[in-house]
C-alpha atoms as a PDB file:
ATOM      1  CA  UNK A   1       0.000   0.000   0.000  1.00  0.00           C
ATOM      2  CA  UNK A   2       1.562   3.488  -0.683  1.00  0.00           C
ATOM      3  CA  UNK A   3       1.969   6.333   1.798  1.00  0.00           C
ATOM      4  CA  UNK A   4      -0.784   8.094  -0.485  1.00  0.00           C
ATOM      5  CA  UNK A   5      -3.554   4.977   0.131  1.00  0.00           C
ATOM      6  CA  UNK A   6      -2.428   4.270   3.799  1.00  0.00           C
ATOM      7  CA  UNK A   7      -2.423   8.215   5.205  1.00  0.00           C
ATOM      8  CA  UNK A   8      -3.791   9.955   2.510  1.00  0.00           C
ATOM      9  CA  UNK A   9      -1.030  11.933   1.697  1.00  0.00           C
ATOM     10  CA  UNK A  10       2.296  11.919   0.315  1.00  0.00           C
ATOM     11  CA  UNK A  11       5.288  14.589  -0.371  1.00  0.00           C
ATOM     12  CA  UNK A  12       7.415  14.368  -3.414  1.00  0.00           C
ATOM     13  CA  UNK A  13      10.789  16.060  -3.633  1.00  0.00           C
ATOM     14  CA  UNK A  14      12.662  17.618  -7.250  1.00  0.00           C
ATOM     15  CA  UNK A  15      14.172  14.153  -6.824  1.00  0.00           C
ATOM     16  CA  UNK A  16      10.781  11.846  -7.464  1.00  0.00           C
ATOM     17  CA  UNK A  17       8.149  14.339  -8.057  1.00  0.00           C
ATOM     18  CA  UNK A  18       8.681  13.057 -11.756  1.00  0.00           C
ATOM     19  CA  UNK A  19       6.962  10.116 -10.797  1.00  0.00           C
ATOM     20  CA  UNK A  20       3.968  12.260 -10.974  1.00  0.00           C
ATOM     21  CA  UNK A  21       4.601  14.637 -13.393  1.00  0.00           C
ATOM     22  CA  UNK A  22       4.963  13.127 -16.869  1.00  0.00           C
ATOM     23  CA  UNK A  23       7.828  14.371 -18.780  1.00  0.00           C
ATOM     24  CA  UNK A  24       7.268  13.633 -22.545  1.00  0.00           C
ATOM     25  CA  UNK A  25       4.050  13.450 -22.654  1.00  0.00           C
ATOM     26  CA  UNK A  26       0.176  15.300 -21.259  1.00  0.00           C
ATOM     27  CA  UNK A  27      -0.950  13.871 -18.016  1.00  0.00           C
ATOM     28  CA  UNK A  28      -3.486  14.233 -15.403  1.00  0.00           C
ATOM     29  CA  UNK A  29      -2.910  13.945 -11.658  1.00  0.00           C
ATOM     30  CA  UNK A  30      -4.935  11.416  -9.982  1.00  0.00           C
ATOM     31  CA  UNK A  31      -5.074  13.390  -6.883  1.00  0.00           C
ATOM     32  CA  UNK A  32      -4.644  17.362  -6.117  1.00  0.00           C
ATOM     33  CA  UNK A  33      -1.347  18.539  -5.516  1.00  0.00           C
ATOM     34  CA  UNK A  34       0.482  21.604  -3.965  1.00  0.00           C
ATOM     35  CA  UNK A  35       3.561  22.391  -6.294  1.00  0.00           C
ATOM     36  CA  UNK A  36       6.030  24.885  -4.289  1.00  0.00           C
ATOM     37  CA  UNK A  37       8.816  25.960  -6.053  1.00  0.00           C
ATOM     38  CA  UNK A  38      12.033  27.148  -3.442  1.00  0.00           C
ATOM     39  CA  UNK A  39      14.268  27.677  -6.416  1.00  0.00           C
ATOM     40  CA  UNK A  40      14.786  27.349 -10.283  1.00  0.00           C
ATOM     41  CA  UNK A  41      11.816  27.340 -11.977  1.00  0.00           C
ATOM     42  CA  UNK A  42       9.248  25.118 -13.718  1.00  0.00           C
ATOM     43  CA  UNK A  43       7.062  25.485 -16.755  1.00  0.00           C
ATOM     44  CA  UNK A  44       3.298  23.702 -17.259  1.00  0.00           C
ATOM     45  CA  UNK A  45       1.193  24.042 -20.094  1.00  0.00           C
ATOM     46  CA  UNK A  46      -2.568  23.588 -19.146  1.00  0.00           C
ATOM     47  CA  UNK A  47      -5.804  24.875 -20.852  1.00  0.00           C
ATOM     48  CA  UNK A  48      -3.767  27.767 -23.271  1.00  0.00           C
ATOM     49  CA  UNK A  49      -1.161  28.959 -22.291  1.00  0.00           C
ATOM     50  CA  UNK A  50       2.005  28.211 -20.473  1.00  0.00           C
ATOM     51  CA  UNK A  51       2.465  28.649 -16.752  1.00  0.00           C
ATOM     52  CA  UNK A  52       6.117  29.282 -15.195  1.00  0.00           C
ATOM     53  CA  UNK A  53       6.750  28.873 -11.450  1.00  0.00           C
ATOM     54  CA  UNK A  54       9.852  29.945 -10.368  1.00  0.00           C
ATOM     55  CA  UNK A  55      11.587  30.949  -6.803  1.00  0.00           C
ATOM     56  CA  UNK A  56       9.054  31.284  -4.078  1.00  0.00           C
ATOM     57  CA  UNK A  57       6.039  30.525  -5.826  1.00  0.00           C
ATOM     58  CA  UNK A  58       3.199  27.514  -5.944  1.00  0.00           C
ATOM     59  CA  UNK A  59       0.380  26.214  -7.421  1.00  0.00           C
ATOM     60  CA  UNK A  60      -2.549  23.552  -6.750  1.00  0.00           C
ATOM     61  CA  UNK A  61      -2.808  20.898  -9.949  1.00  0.00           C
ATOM     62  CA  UNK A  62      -6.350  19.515 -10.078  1.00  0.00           C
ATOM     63  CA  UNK A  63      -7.285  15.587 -11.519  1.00  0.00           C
ATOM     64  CA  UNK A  64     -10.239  17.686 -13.678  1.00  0.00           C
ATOM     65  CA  UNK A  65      -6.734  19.418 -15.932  1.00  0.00           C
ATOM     66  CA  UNK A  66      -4.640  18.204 -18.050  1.00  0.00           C
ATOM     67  CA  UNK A  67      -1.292  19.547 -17.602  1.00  0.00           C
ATOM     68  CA  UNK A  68       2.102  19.170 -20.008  1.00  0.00           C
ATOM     69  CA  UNK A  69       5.789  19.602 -18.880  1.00  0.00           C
ATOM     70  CA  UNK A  70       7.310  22.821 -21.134  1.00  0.00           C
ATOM     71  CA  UNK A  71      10.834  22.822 -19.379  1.00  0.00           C
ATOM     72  CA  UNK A  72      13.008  22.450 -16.015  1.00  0.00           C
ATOM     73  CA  UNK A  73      15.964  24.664 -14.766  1.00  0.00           C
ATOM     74  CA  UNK A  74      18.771  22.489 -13.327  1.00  0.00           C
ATOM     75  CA  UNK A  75      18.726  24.247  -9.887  1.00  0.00           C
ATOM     76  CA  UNK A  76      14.809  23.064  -9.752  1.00  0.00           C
ATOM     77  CA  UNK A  77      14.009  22.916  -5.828  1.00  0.00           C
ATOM     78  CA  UNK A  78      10.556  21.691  -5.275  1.00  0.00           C
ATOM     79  CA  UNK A  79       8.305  20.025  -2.584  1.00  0.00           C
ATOM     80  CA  UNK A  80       4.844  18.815  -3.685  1.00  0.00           C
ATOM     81  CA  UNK A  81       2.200  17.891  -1.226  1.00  0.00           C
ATOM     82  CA  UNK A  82      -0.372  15.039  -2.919  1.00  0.00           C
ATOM     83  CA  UNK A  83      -3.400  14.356  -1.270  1.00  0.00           C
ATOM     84  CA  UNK A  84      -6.384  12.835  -1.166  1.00  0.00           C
ATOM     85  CA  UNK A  85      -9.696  14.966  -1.444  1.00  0.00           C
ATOM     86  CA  UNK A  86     -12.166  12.462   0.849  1.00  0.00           C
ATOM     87  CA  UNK A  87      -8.786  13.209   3.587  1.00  0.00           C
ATOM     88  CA  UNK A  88      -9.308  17.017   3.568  1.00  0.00           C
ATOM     89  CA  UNK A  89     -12.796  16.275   3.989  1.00  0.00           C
ATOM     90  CA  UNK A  90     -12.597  14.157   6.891  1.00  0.00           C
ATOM     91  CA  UNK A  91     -10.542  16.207   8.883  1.00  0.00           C
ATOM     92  CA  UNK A  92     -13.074  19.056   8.190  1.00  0.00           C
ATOM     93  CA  UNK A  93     -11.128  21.968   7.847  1.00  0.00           C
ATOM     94  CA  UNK A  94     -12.210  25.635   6.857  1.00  0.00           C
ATOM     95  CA  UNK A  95     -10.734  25.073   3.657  1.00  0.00           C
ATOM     96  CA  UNK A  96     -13.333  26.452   1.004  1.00  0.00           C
ATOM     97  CA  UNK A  97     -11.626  29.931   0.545  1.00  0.00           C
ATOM     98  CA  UNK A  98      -8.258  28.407  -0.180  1.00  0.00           C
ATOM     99  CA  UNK A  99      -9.663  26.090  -2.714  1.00  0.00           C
ATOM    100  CA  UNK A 100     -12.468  28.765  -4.221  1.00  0.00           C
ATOM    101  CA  UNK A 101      -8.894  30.937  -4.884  1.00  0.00           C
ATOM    102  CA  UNK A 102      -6.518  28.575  -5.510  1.00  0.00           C
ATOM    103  CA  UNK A 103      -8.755  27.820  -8.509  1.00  0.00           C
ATOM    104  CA  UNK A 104      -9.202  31.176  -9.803  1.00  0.00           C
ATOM    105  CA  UNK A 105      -5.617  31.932  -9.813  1.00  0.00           C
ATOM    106  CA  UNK A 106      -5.052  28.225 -11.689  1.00  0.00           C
ATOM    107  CA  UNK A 107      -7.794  28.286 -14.287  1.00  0.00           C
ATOM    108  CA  UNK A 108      -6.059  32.077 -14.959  1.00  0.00           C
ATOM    109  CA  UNK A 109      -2.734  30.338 -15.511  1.00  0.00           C
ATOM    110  CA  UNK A 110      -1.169  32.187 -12.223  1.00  0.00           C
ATOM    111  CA  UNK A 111       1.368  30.986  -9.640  1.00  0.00           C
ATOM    112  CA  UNK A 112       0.734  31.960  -6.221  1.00  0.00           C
ATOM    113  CA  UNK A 113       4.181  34.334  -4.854  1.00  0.00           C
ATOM    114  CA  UNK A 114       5.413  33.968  -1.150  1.00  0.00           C
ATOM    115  CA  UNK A 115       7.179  36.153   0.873  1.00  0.00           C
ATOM    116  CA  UNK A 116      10.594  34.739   1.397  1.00  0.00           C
ATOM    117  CA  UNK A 117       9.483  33.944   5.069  1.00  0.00           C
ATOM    118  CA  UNK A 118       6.468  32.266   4.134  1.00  0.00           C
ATOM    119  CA  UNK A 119       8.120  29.944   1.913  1.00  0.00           C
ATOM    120  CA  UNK A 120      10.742  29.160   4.208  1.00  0.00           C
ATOM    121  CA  UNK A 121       7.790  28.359   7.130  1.00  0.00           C
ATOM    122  CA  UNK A 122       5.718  26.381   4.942  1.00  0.00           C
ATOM    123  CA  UNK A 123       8.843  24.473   3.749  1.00  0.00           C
ATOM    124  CA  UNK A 124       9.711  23.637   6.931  1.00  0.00           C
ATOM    125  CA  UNK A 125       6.481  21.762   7.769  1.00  0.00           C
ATOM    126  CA  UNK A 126       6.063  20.306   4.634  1.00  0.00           C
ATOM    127  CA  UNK A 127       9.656  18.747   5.611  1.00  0.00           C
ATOM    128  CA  UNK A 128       8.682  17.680   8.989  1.00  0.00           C
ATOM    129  CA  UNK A 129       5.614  15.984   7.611  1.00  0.00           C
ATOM    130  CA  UNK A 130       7.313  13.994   5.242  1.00  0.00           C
ATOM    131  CA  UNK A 131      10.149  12.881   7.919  1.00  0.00           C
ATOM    132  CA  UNK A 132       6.954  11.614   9.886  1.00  0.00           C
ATOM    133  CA  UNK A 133       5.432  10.021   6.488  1.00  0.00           C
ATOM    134  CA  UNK A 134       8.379   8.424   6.138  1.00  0.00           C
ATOM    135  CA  UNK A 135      10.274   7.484   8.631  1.00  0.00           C
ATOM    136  CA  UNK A 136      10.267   3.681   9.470  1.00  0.00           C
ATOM    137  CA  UNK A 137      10.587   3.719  13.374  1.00  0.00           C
ATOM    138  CA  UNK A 138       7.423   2.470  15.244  1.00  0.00           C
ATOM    139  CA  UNK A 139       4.625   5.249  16.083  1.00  0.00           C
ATOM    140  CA  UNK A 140       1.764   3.993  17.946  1.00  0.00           C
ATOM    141  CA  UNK A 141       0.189   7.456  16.408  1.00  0.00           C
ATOM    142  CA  UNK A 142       1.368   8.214  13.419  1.00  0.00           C
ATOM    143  CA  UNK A 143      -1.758   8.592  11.200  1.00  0.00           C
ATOM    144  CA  UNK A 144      -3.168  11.126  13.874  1.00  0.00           C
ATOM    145  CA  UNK A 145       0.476  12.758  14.067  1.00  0.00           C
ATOM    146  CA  UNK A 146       0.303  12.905   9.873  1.00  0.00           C
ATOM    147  CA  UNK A 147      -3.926  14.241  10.368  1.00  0.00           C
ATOM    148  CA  UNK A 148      -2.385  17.254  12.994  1.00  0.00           C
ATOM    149  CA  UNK A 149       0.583  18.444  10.558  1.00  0.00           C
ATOM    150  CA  UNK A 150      -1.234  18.321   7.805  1.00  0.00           C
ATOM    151  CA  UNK A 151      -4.312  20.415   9.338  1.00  0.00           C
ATOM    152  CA  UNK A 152      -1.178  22.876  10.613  1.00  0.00           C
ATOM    153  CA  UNK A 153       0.098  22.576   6.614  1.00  0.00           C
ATOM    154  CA  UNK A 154      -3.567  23.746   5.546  1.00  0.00           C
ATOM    155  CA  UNK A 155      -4.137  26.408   8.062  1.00  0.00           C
ATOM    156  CA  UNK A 156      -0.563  28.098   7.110  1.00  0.00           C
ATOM    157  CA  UNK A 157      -1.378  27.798   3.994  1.00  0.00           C
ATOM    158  CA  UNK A 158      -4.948  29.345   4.314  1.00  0.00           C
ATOM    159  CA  UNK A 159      -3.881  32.273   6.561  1.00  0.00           C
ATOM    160  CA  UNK A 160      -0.810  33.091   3.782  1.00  0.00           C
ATOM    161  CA  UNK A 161      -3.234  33.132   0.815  1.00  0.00           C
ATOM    162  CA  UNK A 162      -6.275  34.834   2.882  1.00  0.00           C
ATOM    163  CA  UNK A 163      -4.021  38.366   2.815  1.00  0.00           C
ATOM    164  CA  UNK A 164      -3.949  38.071  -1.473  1.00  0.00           C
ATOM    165  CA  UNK A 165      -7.608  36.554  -1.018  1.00  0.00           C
ATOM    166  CA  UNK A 166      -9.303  39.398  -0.297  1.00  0.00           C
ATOM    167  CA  UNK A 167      -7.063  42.165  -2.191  1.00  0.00           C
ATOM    168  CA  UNK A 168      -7.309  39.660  -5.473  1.00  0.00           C
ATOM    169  CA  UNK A 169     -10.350  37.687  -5.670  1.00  0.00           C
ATOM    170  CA  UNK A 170     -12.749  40.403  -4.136  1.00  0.00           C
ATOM    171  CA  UNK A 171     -11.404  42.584  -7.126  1.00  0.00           C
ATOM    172  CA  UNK A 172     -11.509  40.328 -10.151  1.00  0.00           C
ATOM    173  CA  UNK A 173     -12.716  41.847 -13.044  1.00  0.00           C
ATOM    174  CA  UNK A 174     -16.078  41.374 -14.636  1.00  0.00           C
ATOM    175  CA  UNK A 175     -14.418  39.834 -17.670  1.00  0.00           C
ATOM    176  CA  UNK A 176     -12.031  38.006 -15.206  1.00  0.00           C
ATOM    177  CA  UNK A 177     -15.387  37.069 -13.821  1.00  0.00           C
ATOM    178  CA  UNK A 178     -16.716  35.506 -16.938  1.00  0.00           C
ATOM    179  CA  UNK A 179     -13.373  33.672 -18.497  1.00  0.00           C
ATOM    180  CA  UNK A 180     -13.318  31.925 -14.769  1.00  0.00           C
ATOM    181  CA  UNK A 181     -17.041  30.812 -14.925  1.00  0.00           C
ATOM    182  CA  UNK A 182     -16.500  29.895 -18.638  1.00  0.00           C
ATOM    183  CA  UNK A 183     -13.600  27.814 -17.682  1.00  0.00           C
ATOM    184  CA  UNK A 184     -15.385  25.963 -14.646  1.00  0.00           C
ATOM    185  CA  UNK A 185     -18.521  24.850 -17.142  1.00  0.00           C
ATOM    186  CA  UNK A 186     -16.230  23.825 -19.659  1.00  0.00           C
ATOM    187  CA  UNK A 187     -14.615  21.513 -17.467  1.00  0.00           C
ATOM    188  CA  UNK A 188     -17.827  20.010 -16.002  1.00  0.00           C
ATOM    189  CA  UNK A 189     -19.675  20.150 -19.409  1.00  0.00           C
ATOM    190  CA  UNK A 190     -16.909  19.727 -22.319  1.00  0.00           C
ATOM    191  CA  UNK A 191     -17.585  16.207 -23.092  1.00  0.00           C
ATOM    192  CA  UNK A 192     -21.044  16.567 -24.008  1.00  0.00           C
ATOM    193  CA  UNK A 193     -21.383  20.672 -25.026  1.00  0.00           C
ATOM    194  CA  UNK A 194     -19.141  22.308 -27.232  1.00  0.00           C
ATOM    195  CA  UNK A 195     -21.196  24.758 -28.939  1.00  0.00           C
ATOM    196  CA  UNK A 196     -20.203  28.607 -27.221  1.00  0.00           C
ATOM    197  CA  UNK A 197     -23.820  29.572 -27.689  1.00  0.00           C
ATOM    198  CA  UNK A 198     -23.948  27.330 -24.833  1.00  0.00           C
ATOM    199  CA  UNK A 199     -21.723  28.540 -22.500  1.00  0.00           C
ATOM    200  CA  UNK A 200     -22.929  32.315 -23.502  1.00  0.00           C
ATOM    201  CA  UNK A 201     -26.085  31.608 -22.573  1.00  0.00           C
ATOM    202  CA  UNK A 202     -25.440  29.684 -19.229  1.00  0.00           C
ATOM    203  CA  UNK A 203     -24.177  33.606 -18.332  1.00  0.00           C
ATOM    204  CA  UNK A 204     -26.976  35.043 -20.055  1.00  0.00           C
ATOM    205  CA  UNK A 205     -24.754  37.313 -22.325  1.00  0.00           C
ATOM    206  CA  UNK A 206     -24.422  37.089 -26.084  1.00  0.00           C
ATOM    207  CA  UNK A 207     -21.876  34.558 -27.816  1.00  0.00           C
ATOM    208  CA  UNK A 208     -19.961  37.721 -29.367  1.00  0.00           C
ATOM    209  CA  UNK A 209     -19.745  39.152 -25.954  1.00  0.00           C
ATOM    210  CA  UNK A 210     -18.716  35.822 -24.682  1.00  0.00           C
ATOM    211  CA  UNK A 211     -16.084  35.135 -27.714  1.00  0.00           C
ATOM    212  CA  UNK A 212     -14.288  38.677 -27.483  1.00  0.00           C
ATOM    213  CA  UNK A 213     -13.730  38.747 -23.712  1.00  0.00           C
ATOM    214  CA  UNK A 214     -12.030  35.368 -24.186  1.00  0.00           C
ATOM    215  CA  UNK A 215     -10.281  36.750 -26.827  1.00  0.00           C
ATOM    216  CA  UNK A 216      -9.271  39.521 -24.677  1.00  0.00           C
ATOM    217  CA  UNK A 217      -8.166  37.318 -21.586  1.00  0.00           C
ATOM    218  CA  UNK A 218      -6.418  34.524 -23.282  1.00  0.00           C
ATOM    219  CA  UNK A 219      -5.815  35.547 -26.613  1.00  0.00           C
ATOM    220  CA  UNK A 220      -7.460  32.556 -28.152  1.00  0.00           C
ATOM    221  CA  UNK A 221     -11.018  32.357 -28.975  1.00  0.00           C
ATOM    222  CA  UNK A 222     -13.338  30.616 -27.008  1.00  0.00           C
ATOM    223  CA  UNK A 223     -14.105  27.782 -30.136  1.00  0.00           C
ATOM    224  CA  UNK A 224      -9.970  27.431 -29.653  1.00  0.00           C
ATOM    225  CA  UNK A 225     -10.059  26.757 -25.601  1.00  0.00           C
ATOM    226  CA  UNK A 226     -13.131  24.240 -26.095  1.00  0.00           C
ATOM    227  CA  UNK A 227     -11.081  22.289 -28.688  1.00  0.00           C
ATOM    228  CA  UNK A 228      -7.976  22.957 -26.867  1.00  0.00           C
ATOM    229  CA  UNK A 229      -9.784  20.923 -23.782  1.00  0.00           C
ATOM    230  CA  UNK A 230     -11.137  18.228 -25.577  1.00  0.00           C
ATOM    231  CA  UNK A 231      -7.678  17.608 -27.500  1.00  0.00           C
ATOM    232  CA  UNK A 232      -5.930  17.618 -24.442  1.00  0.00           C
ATOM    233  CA  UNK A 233      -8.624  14.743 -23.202  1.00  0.00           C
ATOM    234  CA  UNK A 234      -8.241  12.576 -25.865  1.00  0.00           C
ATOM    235  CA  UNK A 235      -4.124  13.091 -25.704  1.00  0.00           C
ATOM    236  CA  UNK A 236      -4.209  11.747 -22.480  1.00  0.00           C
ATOM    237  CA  UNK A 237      -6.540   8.686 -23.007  1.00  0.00           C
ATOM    238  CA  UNK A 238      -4.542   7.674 -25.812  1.00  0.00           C
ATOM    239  CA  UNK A 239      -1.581   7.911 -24.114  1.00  0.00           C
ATOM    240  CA  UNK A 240      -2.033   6.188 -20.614  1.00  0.00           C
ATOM    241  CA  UNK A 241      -4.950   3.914 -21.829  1.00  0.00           C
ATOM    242  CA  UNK A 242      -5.291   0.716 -23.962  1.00  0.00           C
ATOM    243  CA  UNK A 243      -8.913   1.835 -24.780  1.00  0.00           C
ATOM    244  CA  UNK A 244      -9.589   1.202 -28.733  1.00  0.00           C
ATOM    245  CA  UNK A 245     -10.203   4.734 -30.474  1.00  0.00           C
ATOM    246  CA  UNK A 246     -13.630   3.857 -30.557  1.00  0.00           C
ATOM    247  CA  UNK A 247     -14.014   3.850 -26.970  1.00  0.00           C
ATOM    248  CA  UNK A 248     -12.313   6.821 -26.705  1.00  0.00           C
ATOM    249  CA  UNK A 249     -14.748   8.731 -29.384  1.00  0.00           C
ATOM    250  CA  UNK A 250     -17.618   7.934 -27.087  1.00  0.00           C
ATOM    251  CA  UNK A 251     -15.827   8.875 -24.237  1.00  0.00           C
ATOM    252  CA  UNK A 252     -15.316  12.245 -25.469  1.00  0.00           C
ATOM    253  CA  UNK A 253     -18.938  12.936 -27.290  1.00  0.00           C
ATOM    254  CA  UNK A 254     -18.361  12.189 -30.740  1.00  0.00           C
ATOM    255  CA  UNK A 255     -21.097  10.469 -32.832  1.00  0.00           C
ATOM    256  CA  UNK A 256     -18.733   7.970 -34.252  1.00  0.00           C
ATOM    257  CA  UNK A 257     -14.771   7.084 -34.536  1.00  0.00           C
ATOM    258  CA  UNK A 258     -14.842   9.131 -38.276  1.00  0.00           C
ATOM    259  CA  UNK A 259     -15.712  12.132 -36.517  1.00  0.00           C
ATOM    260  CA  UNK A 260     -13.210  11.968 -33.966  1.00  0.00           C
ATOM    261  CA  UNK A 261     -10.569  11.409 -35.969  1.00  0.00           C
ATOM    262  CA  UNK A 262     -11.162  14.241 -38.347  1.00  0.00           C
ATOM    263  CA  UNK A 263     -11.354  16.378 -35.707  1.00  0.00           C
ATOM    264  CA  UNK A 264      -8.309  14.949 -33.864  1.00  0.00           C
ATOM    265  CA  UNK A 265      -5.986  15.020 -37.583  1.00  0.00           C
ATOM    266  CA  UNK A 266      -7.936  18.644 -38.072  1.00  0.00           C
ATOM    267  CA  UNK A 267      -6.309  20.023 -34.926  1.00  0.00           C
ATOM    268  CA  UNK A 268      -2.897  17.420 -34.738  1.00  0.00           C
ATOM    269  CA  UNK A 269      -1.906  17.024 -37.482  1.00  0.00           C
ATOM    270  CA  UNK A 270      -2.245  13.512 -37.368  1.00  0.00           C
ATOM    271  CA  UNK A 271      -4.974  10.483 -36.532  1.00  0.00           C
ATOM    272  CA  UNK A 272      -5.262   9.348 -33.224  1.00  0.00           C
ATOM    273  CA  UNK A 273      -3.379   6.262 -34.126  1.00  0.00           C
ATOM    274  CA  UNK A 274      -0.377   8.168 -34.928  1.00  0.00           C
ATOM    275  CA  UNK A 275      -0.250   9.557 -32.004  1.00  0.00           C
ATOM    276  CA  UNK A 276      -0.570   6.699 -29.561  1.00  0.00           C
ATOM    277  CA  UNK A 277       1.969   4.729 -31.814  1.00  0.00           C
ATOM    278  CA  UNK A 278       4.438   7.563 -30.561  1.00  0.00           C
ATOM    279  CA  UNK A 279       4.231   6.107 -26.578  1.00  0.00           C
ATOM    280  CA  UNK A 280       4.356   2.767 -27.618  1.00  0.00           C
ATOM    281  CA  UNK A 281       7.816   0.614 -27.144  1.00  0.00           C
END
């Protein structure tokens, strides 16, 4: 059983957090993640654009994105906390303003900066934590030593983040305001609704409206991020899965395997074959 399974969460160092993060190819976490970043610097593609995390900065990766390693500096220092959702939730902590951020600043394609200090505190329980996780000596409490440090992890985190909380997320924008609720019904309707009169009118404003704030946000359209989203779905089923390409077209919503591939070569370059023939040894 691993540390993730038997305590509901694990801590990955610059060493082995590439054991998590796929390196040649688009992935998706099968848990949430914090990402923190003590030196060098990092750069994720997800949704579309780029998103570079250097010194003093993290993120939270979420299982609903699909994320793609750009590039790694050599002096890469990193820490990232994996955990289990159902674990926050049983140890019921006040957590909703973290993640309701978090989120924003994500689907925006932001890091989150510390202060040197911060970093440095939060580092230093995310250390201690693992040392506990890890260390093979008998401990007639460790889960509810691993349950109190990772509560303390949380809290830190959530009393950082609650200062940039209310001077950021109070003021987003009204077009901030509708990329981010875009982007959240896109990710919970994308396999069945890609049509932007749909997503316009779930906001009740017109699809030009809707098309030329995403324009202005992202500098795509939003017909480019829906594809974008569903390409980056099917990259990663045909990559980590053995599922035939007609499972996989009625996974994503297409009416038949014809009509996935033509959209797949349309936006590739290539059929869906192709590209799964590239991971395969």
């Amino acid at each position: 059983m691993s540390v993730l399974e038997k305590f509901g969460v694990e801590i990955f160092t610059q060493h082995n957090i590439f054991e998590r993060i796929s390196t040649e190819k688009p992935f998706r976490p099968d848990n949430p993640a914090f990402i923190f970043v003590k030196s060098g610097k990092i750069k994720l593609r997800q949704h579309f654009s780029d998103l570079e995390l250097s010194e003093n900065m993290f993120m939270v990766t979420d299982p609903q994105t699909v994320y793609e390693m750009v590039s790694v500096s050599d002096d890469f220092q990193s820490r990232m906390v994996s955990y289990k959702r159902e674990f926050i939730s049983a140890l019921s902590l006040k957590f909703n303003r973290l993640i309701g951020y978090r989120y924003f600043r994500q689907q925006m394609n932001k890091g989150v900066p510390f202060l040197e200090d911060e970093m440095e505190a939060v580092w230093r329980s995310v250390n201690f934590l693992k040392y506990i996780l890890d260390s093979e000596a008998e401990m007639i409490y460790k889960k509810e030593m691993v349950e109190h440090l990772f509560s303390v992890f949380c809290y830190q985190m959530a009393g950082i983040i609650s200062k940039e909380d209310n001077n950021s997320l109070s003021q987003m924008s009204r077009q901030e305001e509708i990329v981010f609720i875009f982007l959240n019904d896109l990710a919970e309707h994308h396999l069945t609704e890609r049509a932007v009169e749909f997503y316009a009118e779930r906001q009740s404003i017109t699809t030009r409206h809707l098309s030329s704030v995403i324009k202005s946000i992202t500098g795509k359209s939003a017909g480019q991020i829906i594809a974008l989203i569903v390409i980056n779905e099917a990259r990663v089923l045909l990559n980590s899965s053995k599922k035939p390409v007609s499972e996989i077209s009625s996974i994503l919503g297409f009416s038949d395997q014809y009509s996935f591939s033509h959209f797949f070569k349309k936006h590739l370059g290539m059929s869906p074959s192709q590209y799964r023939n590239q991971f395969e040894s």
